[in-house]
C-alpha atoms as a PDB file:
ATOM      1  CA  UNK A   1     -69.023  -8.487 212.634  1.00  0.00           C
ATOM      2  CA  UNK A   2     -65.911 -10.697 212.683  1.00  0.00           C
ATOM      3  CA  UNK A   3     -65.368 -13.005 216.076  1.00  0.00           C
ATOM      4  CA  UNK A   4     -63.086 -10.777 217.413  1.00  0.00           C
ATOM      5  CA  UNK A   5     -65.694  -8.166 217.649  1.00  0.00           C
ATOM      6  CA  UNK A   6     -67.954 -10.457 218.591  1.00  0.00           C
ATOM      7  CA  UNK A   7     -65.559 -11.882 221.781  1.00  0.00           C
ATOM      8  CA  UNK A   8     -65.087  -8.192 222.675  1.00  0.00           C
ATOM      9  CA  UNK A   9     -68.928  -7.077 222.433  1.00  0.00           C
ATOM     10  CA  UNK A  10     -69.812 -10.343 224.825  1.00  0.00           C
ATOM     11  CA  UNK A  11     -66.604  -9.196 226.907  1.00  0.00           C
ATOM     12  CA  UNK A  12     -68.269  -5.402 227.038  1.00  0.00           C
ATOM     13  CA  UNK A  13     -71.603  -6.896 228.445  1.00  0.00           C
ATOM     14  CA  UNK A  14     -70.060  -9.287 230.846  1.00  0.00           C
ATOM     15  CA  UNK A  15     -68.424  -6.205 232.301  1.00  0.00           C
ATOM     16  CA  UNK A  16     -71.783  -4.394 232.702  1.00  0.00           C
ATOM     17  CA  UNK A  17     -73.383  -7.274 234.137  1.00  0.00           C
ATOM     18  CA  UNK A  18     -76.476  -6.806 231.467  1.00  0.00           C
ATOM     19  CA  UNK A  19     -76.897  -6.677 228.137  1.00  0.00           C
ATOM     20  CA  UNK A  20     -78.039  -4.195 226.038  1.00  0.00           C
ATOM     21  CA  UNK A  21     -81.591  -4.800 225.216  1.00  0.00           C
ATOM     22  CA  UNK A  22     -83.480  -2.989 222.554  1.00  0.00           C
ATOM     23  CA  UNK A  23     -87.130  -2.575 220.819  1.00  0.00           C
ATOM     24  CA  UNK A  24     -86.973  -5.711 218.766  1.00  0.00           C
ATOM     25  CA  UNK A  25     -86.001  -7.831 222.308  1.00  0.00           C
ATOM     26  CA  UNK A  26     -89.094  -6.428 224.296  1.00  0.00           C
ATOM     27  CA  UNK A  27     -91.475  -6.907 221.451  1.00  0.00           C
ATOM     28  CA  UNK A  28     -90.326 -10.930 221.320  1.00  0.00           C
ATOM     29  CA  UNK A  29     -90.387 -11.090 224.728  1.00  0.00           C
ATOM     30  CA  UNK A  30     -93.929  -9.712 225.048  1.00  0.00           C
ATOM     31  CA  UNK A  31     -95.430 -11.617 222.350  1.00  0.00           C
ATOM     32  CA  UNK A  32     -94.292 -14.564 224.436  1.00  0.00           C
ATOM     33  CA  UNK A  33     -96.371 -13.575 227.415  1.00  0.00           C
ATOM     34  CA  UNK A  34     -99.516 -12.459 225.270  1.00  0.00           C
ATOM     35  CA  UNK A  35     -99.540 -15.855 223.363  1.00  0.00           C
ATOM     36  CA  UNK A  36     -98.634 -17.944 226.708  1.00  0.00           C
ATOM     37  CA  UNK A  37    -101.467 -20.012 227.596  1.00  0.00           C
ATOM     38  CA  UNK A  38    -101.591 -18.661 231.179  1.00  0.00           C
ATOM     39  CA  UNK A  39    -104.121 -16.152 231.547  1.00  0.00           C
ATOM     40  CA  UNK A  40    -104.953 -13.679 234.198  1.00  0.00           C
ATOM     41  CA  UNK A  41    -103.007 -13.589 237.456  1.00  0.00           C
ATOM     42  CA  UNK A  42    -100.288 -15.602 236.353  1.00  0.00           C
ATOM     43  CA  UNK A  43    -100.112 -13.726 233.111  1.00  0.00           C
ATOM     44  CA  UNK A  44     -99.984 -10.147 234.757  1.00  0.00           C
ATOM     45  CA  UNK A  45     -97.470 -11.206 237.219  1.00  0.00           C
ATOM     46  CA  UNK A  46     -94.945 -12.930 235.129  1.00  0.00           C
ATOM     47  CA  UNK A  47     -95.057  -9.610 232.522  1.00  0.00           C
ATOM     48  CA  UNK A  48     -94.645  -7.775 235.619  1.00  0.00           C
ATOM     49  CA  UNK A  49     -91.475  -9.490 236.836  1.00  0.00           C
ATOM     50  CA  UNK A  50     -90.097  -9.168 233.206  1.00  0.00           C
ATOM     51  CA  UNK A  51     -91.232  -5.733 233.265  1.00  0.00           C
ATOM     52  CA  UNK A  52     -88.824  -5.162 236.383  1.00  0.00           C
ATOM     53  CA  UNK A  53     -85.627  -7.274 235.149  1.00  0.00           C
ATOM     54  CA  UNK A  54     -86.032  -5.938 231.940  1.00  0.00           C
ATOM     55  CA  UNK A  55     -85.632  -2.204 233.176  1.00  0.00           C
ATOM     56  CA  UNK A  56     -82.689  -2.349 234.131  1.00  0.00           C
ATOM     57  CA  UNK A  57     -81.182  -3.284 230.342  1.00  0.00           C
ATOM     58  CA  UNK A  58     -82.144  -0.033 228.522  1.00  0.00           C
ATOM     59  CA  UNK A  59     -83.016   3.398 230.422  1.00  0.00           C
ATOM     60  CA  UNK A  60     -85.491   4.229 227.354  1.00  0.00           C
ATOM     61  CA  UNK A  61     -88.156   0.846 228.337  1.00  0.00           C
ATOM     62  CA  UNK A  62     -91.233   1.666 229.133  1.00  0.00           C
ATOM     63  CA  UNK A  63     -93.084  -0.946 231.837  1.00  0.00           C
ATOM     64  CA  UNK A  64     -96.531   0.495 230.955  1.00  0.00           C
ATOM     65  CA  UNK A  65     -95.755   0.121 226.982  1.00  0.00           C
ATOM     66  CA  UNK A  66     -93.925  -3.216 227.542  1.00  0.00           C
ATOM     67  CA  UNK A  67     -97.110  -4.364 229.848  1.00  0.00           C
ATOM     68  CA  UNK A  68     -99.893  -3.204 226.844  1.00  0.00           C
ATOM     69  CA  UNK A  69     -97.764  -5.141 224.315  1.00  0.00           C
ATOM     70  CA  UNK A  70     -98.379  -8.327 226.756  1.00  0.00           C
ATOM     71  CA  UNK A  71    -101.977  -7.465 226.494  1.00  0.00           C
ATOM     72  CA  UNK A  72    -102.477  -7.275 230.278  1.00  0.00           C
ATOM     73  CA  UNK A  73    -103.990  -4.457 232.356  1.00  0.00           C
ATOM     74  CA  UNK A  74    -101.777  -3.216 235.036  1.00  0.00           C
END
């Protein structure tokens, strides 16, 4: 992708106000909870708030998936 398309992609999701997530960003972002040392309540409740930002960027995520991959019970 040359930086034009680049600048014009970034423009795109300025415009929406949120980027396009996809599989490969949830799965990075839950391995980060699973492996943080928190445990518990503070665990469950941080991949919960993810779970509700991270809704919004794709209309295909899946909160109960996203919360197994963090390896907490909901």
């Amino acid at each position: 992708m040359t930086s034009t398309n680049l600048i014009t992609a970034n423009r795109k999701d300025l415009n929406a106000k949120t980027a396009r997530f996809e599989h490969r960003h949830f799965a990075t972002i839950a391995r980060i909870i699973r492996d943080m040392p928190a445990r518990g309540a503070d665990q469950l409740n941080i991949a919960r708030h993810f779970a509700r930002e991270l809704c919004v960027t794709n209309p295909r995520f899946q909160a109960s998936r996203f919360l197994a991959a963090c390896g907490v019970e909901d």
